[in-house]
C-alpha atoms as a PDB file:
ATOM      1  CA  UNK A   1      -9.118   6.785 -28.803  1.00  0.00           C
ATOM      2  CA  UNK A   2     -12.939   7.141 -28.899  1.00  0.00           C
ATOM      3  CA  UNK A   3     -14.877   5.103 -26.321  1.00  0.00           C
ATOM      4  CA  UNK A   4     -18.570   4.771 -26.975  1.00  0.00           C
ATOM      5  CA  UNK A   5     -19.288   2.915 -24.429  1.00  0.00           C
ATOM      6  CA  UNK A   6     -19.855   4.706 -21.171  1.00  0.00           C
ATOM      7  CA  UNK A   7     -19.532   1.769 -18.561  1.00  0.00           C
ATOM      8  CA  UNK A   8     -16.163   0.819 -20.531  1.00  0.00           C
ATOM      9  CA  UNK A   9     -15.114   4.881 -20.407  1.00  0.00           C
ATOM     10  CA  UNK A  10     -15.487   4.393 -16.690  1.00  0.00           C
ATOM     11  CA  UNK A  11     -13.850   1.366 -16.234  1.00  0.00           C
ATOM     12  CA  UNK A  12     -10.698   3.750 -18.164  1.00  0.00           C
ATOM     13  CA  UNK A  13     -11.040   6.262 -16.303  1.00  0.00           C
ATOM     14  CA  UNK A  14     -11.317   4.709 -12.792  1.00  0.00           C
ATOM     15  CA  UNK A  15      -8.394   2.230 -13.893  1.00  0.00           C
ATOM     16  CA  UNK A  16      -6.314   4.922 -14.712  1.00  0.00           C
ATOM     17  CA  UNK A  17      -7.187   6.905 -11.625  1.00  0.00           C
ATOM     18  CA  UNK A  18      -6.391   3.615  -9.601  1.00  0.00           C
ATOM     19  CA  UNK A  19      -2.632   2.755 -11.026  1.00  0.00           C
ATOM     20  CA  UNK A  20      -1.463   7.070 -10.496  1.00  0.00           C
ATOM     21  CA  UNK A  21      -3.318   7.262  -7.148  1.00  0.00           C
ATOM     22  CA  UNK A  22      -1.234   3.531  -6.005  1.00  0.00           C
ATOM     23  CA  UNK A  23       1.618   5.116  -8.186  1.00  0.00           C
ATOM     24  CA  UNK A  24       1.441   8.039  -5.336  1.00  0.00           C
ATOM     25  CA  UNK A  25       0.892   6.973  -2.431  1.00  0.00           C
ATOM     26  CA  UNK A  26       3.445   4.394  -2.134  1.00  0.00           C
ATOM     27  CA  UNK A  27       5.757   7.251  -3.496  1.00  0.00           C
ATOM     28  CA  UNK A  28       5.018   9.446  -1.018  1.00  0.00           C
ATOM     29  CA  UNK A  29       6.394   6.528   1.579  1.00  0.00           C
ATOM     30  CA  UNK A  30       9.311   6.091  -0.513  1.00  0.00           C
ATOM     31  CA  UNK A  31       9.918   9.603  -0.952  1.00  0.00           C
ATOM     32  CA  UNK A  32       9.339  10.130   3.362  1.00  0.00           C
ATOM     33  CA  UNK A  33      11.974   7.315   3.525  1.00  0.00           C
ATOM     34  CA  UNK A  34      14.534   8.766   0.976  1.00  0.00           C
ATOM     35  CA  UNK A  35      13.998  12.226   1.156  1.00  0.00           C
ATOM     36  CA  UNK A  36      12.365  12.784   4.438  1.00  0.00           C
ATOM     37  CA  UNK A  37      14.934  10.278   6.084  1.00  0.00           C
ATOM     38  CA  UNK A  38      11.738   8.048   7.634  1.00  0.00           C
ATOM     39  CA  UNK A  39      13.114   4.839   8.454  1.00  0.00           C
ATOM     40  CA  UNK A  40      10.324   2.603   7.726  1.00  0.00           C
ATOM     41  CA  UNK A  41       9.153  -0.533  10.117  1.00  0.00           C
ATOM     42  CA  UNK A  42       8.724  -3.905   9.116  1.00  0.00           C
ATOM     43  CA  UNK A  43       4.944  -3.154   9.408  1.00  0.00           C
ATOM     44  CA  UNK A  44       5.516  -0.175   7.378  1.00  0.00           C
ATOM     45  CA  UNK A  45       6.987  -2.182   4.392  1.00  0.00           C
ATOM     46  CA  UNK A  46       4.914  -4.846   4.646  1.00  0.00           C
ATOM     47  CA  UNK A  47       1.983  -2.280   3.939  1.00  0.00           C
ATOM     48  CA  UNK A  48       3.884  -0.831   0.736  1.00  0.00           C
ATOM     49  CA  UNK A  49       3.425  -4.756  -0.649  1.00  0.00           C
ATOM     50  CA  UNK A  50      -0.483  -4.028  -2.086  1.00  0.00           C
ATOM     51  CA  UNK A  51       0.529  -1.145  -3.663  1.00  0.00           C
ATOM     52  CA  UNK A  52       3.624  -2.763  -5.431  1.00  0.00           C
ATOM     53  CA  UNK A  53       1.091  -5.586  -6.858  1.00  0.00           C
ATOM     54  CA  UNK A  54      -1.559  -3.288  -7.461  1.00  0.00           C
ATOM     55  CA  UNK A  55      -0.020  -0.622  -9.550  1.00  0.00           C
ATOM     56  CA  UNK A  56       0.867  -2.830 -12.603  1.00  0.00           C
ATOM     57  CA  UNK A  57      -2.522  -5.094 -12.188  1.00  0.00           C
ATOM     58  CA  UNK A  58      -4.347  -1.653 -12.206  1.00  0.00           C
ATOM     59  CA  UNK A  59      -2.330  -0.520 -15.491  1.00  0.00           C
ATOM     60  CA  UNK A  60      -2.947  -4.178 -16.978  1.00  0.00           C
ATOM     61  CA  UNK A  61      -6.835  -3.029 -15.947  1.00  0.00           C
ATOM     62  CA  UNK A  62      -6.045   0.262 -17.948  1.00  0.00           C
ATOM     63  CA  UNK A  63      -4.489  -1.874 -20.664  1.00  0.00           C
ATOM     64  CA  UNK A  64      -7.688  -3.821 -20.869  1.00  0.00           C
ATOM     65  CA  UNK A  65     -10.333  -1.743 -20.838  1.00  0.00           C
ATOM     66  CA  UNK A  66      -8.203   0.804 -23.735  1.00  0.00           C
ATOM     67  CA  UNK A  67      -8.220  -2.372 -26.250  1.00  0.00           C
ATOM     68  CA  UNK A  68     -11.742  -3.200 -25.544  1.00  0.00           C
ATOM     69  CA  UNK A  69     -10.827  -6.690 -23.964  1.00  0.00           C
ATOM     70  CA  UNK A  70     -13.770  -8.451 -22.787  1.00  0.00           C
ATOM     71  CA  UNK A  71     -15.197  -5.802 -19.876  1.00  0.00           C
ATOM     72  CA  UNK A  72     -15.141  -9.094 -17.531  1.00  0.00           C
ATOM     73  CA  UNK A  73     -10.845  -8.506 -17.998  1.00  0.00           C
ATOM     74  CA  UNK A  74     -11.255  -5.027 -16.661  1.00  0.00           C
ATOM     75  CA  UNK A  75     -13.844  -5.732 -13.737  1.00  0.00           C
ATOM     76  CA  UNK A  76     -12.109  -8.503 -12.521  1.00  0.00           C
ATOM     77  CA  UNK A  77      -8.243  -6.690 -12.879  1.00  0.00           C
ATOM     78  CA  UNK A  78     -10.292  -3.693 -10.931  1.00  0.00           C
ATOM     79  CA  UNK A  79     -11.867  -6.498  -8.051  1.00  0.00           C
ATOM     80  CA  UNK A  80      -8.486  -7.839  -7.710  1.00  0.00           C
ATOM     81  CA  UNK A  81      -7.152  -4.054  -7.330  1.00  0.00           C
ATOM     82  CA  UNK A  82      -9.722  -3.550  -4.719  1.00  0.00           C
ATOM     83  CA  UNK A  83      -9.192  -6.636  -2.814  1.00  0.00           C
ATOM     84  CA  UNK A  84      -5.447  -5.549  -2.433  1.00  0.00           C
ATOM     85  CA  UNK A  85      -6.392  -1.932  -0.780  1.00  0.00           C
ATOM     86  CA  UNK A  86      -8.410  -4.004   1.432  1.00  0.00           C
ATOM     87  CA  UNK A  87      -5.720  -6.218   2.474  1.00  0.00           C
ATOM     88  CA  UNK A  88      -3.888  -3.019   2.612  1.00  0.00           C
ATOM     89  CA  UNK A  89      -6.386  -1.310   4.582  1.00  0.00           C
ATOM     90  CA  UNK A  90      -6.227  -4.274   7.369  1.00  0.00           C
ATOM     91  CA  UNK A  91      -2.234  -3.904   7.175  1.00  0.00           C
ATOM     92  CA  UNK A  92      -2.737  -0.212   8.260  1.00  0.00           C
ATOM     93  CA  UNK A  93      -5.576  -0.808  10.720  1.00  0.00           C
ATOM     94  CA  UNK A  94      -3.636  -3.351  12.194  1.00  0.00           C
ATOM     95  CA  UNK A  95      -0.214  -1.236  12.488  1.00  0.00           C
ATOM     96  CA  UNK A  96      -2.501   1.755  13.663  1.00  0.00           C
ATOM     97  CA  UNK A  97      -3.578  -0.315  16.597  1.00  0.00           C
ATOM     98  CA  UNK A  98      -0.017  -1.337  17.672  1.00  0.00           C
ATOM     99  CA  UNK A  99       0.963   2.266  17.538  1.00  0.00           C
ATOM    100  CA  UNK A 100      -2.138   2.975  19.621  1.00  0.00           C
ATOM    101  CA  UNK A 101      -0.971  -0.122  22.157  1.00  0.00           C
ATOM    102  CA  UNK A 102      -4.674  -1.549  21.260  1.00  0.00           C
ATOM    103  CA  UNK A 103      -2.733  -4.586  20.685  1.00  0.00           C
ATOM    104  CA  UNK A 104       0.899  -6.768  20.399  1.00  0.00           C
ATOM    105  CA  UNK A 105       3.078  -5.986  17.307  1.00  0.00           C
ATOM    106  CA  UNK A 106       5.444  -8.760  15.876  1.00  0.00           C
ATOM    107  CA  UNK A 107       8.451  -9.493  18.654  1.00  0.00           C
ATOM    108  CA  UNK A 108      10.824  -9.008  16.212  1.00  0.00           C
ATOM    109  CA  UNK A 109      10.204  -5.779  14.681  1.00  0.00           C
ATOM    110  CA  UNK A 110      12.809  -3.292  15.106  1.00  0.00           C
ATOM    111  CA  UNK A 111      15.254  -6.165  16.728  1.00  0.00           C
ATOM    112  CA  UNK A 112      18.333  -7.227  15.852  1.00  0.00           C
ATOM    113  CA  UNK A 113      18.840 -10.261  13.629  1.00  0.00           C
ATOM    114  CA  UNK A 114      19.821 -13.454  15.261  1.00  0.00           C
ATOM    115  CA  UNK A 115      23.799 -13.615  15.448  1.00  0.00           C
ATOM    116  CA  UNK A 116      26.126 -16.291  15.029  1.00  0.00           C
ATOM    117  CA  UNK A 117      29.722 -14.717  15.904  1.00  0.00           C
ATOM    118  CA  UNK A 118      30.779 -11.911  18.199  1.00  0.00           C
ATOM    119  CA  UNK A 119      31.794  -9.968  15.108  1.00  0.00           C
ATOM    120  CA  UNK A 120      28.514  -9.804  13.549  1.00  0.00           C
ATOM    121  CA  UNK A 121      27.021  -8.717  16.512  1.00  0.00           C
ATOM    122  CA  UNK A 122      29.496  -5.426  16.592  1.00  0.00           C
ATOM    123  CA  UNK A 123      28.915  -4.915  12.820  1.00  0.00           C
ATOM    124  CA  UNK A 124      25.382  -5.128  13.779  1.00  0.00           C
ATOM    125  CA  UNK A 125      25.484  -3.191  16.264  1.00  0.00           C
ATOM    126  CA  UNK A 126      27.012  -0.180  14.014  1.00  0.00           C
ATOM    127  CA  UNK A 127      24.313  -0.845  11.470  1.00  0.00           C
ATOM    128  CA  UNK A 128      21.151   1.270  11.282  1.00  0.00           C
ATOM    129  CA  UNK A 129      18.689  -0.155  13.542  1.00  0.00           C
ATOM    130  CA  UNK A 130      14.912  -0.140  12.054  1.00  0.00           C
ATOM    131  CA  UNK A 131      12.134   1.001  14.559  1.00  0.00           C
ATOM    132  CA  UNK A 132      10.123  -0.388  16.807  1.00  0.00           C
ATOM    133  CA  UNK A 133       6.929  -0.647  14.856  1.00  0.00           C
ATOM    134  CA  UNK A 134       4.884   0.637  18.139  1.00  0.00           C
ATOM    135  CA  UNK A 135       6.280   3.526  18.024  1.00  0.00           C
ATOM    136  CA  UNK A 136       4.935   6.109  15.243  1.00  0.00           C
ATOM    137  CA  UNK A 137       7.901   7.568  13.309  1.00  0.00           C
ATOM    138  CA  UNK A 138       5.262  11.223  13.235  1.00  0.00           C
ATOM    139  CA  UNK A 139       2.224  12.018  13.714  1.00  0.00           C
ATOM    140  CA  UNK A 140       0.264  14.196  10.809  1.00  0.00           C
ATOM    141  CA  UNK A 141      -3.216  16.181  11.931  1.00  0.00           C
ATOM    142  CA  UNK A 142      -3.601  13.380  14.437  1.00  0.00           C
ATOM    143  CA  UNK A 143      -2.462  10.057  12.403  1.00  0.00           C
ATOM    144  CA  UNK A 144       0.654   8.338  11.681  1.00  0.00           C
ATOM    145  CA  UNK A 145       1.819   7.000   8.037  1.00  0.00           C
ATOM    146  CA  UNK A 146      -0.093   4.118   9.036  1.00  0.00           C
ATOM    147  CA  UNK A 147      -3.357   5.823   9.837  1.00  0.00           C
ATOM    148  CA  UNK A 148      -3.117   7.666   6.425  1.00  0.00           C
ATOM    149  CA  UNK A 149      -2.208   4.124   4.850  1.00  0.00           C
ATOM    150  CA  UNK A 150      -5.670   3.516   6.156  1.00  0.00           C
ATOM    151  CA  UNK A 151      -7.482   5.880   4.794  1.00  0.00           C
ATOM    152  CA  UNK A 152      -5.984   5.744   1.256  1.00  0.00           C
ATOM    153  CA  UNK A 153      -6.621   2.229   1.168  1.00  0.00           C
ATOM    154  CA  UNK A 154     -10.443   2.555   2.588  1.00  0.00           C
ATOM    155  CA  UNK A 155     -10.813   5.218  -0.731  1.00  0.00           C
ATOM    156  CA  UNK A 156      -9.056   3.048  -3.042  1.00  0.00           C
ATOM    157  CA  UNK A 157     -10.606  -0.151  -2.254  1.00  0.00           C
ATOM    158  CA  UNK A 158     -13.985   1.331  -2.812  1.00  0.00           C
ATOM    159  CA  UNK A 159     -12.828   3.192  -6.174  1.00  0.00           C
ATOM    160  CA  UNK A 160     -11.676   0.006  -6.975  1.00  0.00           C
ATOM    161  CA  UNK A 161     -15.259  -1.897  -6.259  1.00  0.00           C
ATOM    162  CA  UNK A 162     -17.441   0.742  -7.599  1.00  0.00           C
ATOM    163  CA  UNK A 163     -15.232   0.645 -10.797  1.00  0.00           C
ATOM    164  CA  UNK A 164     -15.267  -3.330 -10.867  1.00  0.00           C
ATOM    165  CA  UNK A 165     -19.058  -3.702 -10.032  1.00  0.00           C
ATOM    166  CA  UNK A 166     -20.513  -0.519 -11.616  1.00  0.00           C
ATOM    167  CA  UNK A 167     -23.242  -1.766 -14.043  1.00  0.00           C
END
């Protein structure tokens, strides 16, 4: 595949970049919950939810821009990829602050469902219990998951821009 055309080249290349770099970061959660034995938050999961969208609109960007579709295809698929690591990068900043105490979390994170019977409530009560999403599950050179989340999404979501508005 020959690409002439540099801005379209980019576009490839930062598409491509994009959907392994998504591809790997939500990994590395799901491999710290699996492997690591992490039980994730309901904060935590909700910031895995831009990556899940993002990874296949970033390989429909790669898609795109490899057939030569109309660059507006690309730049838009690579915007929309950008807005989600923002939205990302607000999940994280936000999760980072309860952690911190800067700020309330949800009231129901890390509680119990609602029960309806006494024997629910034992079988939920023998049932893994998810944490308290104030509490940071570890802390790596000073930041939790969520503080990392932040990061990654800051440098994604401005890969993501350059690569959408890039003349």
């Amino acid at each position: 595949m020959t690409l002439t055309n540099p801005t379209n080249r980019f576009q490839t290349l930062t598409a491509g970049f994009l959907a392994l770099a998504m591809a790997a970061t939500v990994g590395t959660a799901l491999g710290f919950q699996y492997i690591g034995g992490y039980l994730p938050c309901k904060l935590c999961l909700e910031q895995r939810v831009p990556y899940y969208i993002g990874v296949p609109v970033m390989i429909l960007a790669l898609i795109s821009s490899a057939v030569k579709a109309p660059a507006v295809i690309t730049r838009c698929l690579l915007l929309i990829g950008g807005l989600l690591m923002l939205w990302g990068l607000g999940l994280g900043v936000y999760h980072s602050g309860v952690e911190w105490g800067w700020w309330e979390g949800p009231t129901d994170c890390g509680a119990l469902p609602p029960s309806n019977s006494s024997e629910s409530l034992l079988d939920q009560l023998n049932a893994v219990i998810p944490p308290s999403c104030n509490v940071a599950a570890g802390r790596f050179l000073g930041l939790s998951f969520a503080g990392w989340n932040v990061i990654a999404s800051a440098v994604l979501a401005v890969v993501a821009m350059r690569g959408a508005l890039k003349r």
